[in-house]
PDB file of N, CA and C in Angstrom:
ATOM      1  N   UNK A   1     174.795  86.141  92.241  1.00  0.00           N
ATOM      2  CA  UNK A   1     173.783  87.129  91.928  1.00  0.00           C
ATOM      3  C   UNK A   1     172.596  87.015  92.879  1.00  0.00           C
ATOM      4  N   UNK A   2     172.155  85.770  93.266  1.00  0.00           N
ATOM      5  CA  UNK A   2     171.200  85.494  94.159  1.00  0.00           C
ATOM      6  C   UNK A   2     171.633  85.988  95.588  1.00  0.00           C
ATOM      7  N   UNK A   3     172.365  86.110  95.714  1.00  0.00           N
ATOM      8  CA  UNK A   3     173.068  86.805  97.417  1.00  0.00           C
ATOM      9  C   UNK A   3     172.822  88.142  97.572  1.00  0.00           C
ATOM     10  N   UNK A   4     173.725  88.596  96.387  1.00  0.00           N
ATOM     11  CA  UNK A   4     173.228  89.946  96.154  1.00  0.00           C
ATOM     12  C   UNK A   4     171.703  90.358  96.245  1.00  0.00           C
ATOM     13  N   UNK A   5     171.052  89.764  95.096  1.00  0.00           N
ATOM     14  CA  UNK A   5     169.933  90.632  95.438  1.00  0.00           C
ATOM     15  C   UNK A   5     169.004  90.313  96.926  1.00  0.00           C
ATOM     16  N   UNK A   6     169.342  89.317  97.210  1.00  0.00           N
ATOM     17  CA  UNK A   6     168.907  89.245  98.354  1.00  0.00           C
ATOM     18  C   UNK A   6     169.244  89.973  99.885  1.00  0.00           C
ATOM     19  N   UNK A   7     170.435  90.040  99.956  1.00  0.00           N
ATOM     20  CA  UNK A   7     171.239  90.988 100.696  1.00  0.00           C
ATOM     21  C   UNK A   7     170.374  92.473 100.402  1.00  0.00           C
ATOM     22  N   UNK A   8     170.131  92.922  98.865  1.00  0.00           N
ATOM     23  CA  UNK A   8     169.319  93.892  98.716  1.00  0.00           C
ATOM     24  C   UNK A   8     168.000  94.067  99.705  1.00  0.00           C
ATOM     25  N   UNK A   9     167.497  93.049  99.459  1.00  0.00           N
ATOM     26  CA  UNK A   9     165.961  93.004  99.845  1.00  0.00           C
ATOM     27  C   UNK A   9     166.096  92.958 101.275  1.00  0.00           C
ATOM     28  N   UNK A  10     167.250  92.060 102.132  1.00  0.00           N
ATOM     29  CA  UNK A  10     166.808  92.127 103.091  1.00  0.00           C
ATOM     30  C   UNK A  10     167.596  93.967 103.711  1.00  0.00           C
ATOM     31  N   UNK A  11     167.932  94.278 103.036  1.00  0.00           N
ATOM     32  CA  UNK A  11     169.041  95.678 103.477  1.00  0.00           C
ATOM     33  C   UNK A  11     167.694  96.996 103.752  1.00  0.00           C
ATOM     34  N   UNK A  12     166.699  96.534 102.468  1.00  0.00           N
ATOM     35  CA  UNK A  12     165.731  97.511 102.515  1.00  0.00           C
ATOM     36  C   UNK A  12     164.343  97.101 103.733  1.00  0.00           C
ATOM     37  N   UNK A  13     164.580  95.947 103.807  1.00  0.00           N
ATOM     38  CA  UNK A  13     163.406  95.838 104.940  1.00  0.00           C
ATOM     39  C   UNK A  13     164.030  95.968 106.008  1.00  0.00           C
ATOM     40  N   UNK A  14     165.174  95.892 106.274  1.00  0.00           N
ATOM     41  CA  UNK A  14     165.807  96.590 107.843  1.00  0.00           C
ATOM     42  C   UNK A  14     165.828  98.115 107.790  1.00  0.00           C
ATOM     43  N   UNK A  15     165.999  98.359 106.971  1.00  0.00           N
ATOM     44  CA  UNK A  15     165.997 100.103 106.637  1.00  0.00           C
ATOM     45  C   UNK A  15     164.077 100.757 106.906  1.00  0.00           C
ATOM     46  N   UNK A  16     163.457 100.320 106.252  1.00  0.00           N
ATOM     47  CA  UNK A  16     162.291 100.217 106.770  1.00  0.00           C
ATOM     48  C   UNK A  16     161.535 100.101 108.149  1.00  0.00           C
ATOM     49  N   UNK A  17     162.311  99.148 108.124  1.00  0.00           N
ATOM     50  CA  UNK A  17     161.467  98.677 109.845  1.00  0.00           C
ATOM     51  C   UNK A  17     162.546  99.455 111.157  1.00  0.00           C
ATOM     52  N   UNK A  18     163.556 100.566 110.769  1.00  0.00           N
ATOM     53  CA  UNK A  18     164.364 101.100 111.859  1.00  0.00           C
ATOM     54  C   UNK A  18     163.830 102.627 111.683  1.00  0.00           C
ATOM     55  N   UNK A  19     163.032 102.793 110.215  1.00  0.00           N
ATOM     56  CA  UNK A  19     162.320 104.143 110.184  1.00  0.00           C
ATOM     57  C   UNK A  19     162.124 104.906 111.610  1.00  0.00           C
ATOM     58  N   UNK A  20     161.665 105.854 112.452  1.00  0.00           N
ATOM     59  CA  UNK A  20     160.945 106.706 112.867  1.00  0.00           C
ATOM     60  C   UNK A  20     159.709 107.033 112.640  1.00  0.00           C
ATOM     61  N   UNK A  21     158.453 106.784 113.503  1.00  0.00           N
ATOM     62  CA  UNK A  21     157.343 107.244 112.980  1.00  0.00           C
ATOM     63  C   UNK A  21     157.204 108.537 113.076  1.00  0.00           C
ATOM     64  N   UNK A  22     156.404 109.630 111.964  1.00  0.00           N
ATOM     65  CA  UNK A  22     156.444 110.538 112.697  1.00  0.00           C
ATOM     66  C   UNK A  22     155.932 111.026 114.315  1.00  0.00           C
ATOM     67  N   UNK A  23     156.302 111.648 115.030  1.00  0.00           N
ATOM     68  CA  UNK A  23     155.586 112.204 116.304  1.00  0.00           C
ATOM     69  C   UNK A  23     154.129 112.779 116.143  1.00  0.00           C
ATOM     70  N   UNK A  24     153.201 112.269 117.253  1.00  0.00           N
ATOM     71  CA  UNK A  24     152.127 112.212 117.091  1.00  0.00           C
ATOM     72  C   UNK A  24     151.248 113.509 118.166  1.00  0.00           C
ATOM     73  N   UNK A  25     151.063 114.538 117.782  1.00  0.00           N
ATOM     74  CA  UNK A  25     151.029 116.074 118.675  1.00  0.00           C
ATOM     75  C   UNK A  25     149.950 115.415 119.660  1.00  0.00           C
ATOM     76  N   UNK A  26     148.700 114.827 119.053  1.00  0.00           N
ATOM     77  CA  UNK A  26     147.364 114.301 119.988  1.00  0.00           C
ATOM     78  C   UNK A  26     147.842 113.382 120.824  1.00  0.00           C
ATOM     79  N   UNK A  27     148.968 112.680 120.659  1.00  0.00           N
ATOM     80  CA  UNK A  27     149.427 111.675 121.821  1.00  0.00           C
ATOM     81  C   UNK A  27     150.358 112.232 122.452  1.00  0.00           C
ATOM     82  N   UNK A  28     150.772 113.224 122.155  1.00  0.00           N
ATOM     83  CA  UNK A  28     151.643 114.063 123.272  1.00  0.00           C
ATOM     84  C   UNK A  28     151.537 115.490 124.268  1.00  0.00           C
ATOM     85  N   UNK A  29     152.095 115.668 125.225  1.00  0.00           N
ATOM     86  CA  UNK A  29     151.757 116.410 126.283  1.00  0.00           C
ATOM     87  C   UNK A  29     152.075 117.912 125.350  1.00  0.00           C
ATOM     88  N   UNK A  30     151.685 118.800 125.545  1.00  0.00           N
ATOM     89  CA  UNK A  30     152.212 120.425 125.203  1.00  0.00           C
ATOM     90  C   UNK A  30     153.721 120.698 125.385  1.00  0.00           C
ATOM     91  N   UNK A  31     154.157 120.088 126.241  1.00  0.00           N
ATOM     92  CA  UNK A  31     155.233 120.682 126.873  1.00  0.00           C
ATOM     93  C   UNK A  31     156.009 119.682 126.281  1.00  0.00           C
ATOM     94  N   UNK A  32     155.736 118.679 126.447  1.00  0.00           N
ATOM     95  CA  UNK A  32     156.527 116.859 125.087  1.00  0.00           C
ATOM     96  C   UNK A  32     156.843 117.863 123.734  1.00  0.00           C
ATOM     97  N   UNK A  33     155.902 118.251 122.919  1.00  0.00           N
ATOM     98  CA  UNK A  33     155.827 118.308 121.627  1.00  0.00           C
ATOM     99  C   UNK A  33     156.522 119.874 121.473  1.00  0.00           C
ATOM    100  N   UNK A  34     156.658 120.589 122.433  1.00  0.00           N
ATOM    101  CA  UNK A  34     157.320 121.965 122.664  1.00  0.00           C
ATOM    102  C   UNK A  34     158.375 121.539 122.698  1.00  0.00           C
ATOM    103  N   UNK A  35     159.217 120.617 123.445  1.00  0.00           N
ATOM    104  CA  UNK A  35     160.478 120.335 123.740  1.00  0.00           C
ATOM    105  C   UNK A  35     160.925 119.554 122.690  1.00  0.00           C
ATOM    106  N   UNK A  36     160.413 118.593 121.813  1.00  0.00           N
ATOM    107  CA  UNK A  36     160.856 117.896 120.877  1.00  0.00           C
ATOM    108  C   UNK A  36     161.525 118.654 119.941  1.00  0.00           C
ATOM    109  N   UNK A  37     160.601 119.941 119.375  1.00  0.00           N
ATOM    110  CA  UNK A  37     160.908 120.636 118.408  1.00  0.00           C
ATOM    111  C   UNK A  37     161.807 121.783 118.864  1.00  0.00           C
ATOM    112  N   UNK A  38     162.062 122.163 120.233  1.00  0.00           N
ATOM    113  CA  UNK A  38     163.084 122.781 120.656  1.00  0.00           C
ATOM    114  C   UNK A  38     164.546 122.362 120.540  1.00  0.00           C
ATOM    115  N   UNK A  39     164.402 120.931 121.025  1.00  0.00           N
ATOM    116  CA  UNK A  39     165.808 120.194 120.937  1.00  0.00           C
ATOM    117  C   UNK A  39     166.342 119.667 119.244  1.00  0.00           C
ATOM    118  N   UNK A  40     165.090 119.655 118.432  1.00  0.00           N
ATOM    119  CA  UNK A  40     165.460 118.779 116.938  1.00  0.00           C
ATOM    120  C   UNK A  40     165.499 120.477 116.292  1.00  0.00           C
ATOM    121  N   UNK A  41     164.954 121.700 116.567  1.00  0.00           N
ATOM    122  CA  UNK A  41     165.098 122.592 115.688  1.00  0.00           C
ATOM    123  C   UNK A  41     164.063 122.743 114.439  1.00  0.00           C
ATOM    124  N   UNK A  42     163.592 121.713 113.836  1.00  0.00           N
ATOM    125  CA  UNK A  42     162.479 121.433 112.934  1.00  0.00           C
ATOM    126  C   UNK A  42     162.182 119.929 113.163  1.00  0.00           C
ATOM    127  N   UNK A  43     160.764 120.192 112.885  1.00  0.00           N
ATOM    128  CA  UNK A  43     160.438 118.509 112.945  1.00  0.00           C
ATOM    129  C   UNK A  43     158.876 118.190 112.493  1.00  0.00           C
ATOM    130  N   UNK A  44     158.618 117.224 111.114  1.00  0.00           N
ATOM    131  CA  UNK A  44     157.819 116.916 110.797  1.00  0.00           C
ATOM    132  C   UNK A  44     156.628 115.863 112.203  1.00  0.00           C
ATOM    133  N   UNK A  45     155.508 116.205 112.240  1.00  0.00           N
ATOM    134  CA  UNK A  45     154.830 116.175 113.562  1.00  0.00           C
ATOM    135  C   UNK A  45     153.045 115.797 112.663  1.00  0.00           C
ATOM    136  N   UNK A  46     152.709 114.314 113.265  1.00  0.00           N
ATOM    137  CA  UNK A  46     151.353 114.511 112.579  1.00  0.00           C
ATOM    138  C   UNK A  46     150.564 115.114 113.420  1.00  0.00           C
ATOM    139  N   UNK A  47     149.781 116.077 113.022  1.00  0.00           N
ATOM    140  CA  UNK A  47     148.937 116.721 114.076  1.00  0.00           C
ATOM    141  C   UNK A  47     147.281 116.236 114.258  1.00  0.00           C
ATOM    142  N   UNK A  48     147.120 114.947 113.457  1.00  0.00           N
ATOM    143  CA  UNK A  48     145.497 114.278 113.601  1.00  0.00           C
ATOM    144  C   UNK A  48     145.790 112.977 112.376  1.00  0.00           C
ATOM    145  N   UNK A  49     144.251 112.370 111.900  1.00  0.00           N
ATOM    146  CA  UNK A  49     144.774 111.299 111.259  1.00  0.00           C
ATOM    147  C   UNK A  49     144.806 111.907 109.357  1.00  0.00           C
ATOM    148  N   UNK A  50     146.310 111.255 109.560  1.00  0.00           N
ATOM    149  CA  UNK A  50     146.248 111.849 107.616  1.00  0.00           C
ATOM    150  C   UNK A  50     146.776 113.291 107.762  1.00  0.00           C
ATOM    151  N   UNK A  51     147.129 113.964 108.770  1.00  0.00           N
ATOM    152  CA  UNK A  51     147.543 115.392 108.646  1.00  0.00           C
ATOM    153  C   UNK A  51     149.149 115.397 109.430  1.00  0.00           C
ATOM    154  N   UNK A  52     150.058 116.490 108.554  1.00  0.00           N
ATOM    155  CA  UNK A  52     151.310 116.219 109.495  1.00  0.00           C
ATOM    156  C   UNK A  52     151.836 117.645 108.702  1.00  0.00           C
ATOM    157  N   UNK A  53     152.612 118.201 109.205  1.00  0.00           N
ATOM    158  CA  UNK A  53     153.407 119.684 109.282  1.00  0.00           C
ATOM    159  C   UNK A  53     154.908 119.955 109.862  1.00  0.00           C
ATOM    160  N   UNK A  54     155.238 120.532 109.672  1.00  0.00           N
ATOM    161  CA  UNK A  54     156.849 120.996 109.787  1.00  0.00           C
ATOM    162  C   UNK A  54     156.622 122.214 110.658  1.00  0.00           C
ATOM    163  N   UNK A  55     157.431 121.862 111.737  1.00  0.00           N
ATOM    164  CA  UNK A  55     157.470 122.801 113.091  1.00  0.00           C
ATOM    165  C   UNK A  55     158.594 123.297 113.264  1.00  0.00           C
ATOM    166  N   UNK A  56     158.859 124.611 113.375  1.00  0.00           N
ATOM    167  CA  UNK A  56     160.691 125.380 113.497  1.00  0.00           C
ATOM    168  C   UNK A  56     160.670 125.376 114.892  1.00  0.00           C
ATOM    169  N   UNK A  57     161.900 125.867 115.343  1.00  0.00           N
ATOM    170  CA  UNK A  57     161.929 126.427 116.651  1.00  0.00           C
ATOM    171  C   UNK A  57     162.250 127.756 116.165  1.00  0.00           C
ATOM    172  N   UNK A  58     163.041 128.277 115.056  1.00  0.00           N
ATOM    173  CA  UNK A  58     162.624 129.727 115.191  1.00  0.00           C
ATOM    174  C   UNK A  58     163.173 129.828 113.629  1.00  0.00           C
ATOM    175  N   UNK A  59     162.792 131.323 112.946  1.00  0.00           N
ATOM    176  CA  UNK A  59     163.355 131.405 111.839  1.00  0.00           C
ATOM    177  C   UNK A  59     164.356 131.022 111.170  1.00  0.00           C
ATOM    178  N   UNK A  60     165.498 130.627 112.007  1.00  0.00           N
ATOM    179  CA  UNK A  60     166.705 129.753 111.129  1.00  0.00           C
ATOM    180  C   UNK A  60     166.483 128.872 110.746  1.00  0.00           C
ATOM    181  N   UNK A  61     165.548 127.884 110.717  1.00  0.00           N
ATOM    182  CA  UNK A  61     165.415 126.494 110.433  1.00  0.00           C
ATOM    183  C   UNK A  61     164.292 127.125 108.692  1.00  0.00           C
ATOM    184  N   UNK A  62     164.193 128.133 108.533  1.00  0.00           N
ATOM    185  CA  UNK A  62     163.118 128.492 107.486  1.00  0.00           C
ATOM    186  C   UNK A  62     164.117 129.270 106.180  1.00  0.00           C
ATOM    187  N   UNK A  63     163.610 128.855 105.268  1.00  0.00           N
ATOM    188  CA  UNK A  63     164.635 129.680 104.004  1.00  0.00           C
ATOM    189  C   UNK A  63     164.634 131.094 104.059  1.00  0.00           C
ATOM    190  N   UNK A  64     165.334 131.399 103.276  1.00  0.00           N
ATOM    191  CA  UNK A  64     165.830 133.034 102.949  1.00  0.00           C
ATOM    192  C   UNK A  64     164.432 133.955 102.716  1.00  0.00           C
ATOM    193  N   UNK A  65     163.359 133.431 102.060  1.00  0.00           N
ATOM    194  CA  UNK A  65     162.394 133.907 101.815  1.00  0.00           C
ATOM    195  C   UNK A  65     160.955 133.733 102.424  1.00  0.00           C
ATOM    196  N   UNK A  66     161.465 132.903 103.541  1.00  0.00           N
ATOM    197  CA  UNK A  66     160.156 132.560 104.624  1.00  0.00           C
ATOM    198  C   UNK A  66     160.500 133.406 105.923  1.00  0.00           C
ATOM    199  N   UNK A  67     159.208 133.500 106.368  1.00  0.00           N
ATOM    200  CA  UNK A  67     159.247 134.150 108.012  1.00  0.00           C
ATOM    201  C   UNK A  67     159.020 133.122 108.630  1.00  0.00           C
ATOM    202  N   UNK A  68     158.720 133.308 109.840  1.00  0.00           N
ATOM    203  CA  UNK A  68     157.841 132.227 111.183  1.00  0.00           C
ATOM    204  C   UNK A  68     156.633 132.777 111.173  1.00  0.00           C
ATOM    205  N   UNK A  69     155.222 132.089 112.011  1.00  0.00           N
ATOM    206  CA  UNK A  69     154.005 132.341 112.695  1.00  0.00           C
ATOM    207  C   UNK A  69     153.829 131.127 113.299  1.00  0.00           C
ATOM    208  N   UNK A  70     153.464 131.443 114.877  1.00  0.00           N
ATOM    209  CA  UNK A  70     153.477 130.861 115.714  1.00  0.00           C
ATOM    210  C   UNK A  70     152.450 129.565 115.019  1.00  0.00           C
ATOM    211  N   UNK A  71     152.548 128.268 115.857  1.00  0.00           N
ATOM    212  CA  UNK A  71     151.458 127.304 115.487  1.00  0.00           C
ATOM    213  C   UNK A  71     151.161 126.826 116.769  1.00  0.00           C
ATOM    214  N   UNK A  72     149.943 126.654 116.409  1.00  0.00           N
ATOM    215  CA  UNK A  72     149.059 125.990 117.402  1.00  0.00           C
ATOM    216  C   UNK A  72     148.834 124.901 116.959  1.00  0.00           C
ATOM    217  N   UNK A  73     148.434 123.954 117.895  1.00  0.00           N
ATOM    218  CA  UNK A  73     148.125 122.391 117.388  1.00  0.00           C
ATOM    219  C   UNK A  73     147.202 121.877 118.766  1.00  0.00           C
ATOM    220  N   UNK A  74     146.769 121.144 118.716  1.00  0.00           N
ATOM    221  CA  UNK A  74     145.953 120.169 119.626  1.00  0.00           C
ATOM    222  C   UNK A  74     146.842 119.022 120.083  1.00  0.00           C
ATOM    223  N   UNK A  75     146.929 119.130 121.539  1.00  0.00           N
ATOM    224  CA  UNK A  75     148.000 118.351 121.910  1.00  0.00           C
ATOM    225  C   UNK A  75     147.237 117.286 123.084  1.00  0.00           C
ATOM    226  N   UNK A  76     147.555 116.420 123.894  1.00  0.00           N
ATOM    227  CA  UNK A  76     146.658 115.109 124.357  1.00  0.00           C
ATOM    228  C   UNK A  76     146.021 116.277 125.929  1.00  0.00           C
ATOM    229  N   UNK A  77     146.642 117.081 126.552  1.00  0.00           N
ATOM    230  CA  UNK A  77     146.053 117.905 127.634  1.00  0.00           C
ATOM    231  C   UNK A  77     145.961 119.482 126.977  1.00  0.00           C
ATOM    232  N   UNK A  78     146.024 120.039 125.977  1.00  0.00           N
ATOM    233  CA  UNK A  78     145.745 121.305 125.554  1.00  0.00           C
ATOM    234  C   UNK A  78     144.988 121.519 124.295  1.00  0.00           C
ATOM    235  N   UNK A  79     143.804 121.891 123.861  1.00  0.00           N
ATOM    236  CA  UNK A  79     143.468 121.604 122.852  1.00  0.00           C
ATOM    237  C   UNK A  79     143.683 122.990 121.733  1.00  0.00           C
ATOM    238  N   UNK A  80     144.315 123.811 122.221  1.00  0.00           N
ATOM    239  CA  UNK A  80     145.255 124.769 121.644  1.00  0.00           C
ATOM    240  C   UNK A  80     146.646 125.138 121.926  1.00  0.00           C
ATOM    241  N   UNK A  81     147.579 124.325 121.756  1.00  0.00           N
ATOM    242  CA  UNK A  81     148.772 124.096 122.449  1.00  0.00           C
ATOM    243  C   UNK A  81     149.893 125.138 121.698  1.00  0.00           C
ATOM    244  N   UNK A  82     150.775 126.084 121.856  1.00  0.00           N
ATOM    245  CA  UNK A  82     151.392 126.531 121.356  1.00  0.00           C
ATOM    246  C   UNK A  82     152.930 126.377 121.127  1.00  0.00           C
ATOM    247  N   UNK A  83     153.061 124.749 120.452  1.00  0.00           N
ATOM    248  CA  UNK A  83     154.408 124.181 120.085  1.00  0.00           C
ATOM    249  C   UNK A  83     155.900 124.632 119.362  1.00  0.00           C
ATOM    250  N   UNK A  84     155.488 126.043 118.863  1.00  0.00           N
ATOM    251  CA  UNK A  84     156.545 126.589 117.892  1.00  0.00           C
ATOM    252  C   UNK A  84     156.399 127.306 116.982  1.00  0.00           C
ATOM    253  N   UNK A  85     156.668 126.957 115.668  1.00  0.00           N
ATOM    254  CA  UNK A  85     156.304 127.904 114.459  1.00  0.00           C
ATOM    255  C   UNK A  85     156.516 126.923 113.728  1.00  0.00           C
ATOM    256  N   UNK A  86     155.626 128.023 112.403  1.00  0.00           N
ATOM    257  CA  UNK A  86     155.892 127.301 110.725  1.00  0.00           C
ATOM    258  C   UNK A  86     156.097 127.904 110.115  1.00  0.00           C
ATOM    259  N   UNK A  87     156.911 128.057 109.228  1.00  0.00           N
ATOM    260  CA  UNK A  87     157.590 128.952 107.795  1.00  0.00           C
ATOM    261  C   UNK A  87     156.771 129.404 107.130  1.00  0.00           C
ATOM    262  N   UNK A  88     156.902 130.628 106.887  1.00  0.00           N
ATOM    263  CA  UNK A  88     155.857 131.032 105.803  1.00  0.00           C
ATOM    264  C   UNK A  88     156.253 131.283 105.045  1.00  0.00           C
ATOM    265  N   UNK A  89     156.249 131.890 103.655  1.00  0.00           N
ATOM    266  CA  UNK A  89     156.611 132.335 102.699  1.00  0.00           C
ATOM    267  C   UNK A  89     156.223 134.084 102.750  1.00  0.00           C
ATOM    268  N   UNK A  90     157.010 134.759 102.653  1.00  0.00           N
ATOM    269  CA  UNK A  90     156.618 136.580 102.900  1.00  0.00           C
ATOM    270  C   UNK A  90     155.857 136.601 101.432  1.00  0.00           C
ATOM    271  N   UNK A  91     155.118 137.421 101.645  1.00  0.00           N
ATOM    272  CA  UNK A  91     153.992 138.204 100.805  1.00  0.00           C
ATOM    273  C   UNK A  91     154.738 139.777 100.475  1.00  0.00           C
ATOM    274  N   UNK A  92     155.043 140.472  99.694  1.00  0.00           N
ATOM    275  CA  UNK A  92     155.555 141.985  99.376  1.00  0.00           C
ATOM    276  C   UNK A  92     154.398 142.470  98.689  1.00  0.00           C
ATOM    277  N   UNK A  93     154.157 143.084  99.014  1.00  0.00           N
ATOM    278  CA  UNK A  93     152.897 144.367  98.516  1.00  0.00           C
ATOM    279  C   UNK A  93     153.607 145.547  98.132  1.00  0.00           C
ATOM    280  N   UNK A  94     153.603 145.582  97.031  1.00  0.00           N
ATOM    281  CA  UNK A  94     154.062 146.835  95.945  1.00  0.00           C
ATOM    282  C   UNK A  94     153.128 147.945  96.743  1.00  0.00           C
ATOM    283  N   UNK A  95     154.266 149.340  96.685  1.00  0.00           N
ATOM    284  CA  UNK A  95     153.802 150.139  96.705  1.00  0.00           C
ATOM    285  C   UNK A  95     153.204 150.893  95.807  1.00  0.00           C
ATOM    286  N   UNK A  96     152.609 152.302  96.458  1.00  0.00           N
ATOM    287  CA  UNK A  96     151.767 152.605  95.051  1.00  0.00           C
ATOM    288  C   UNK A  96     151.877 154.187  95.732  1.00  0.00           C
TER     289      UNK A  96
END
């Protein structure tokens, strides 16, 4: 029983420590953080400290009931960098 749970513990701190941090938009170039999310398709991205967002490369990566709008982010040489998109959720306005 002692193997086991230990085998546990150490299973979860290797799992841990092989994580991925997220990608960091202020430490990366425009064209870095454009291409990341081009090649992954979506990708959670912190964009400052304590802040992080989900980036498409284009409406397929977004549900049945979301659109795209472009995003901008602050990137380490652009301080309005235009990396991709983010899902929105559509709005319908009843007619009248």
């Amino acid at each position: 029983m002692k193997s086991f749970v230990l085998l546990l513990v150490l299973t979860a701190a290797a799992g841990s420590a092989l994580a991925d941090p997220r990608p960091n938009t202020t430490a990366m170039t425009c064209v870095a953080a454009a291409q990341k999310i081009a090649a992954n398709g979506a990708v959670v991205m912190e964009t400052g400290p304590a802040l992080f967002d989900r980036f498409v490369a284009s409406r397929a990566f977004c549900t049945s009931s979301e659109t795209t709008e472009p995003a901008f982010v602050t990137t380490r040489d652009n301080p309005s960098c235009m990396i991709g998109y983010r899902c929105k959720e559509v709005s319908y306005q009843p007619k009248r």
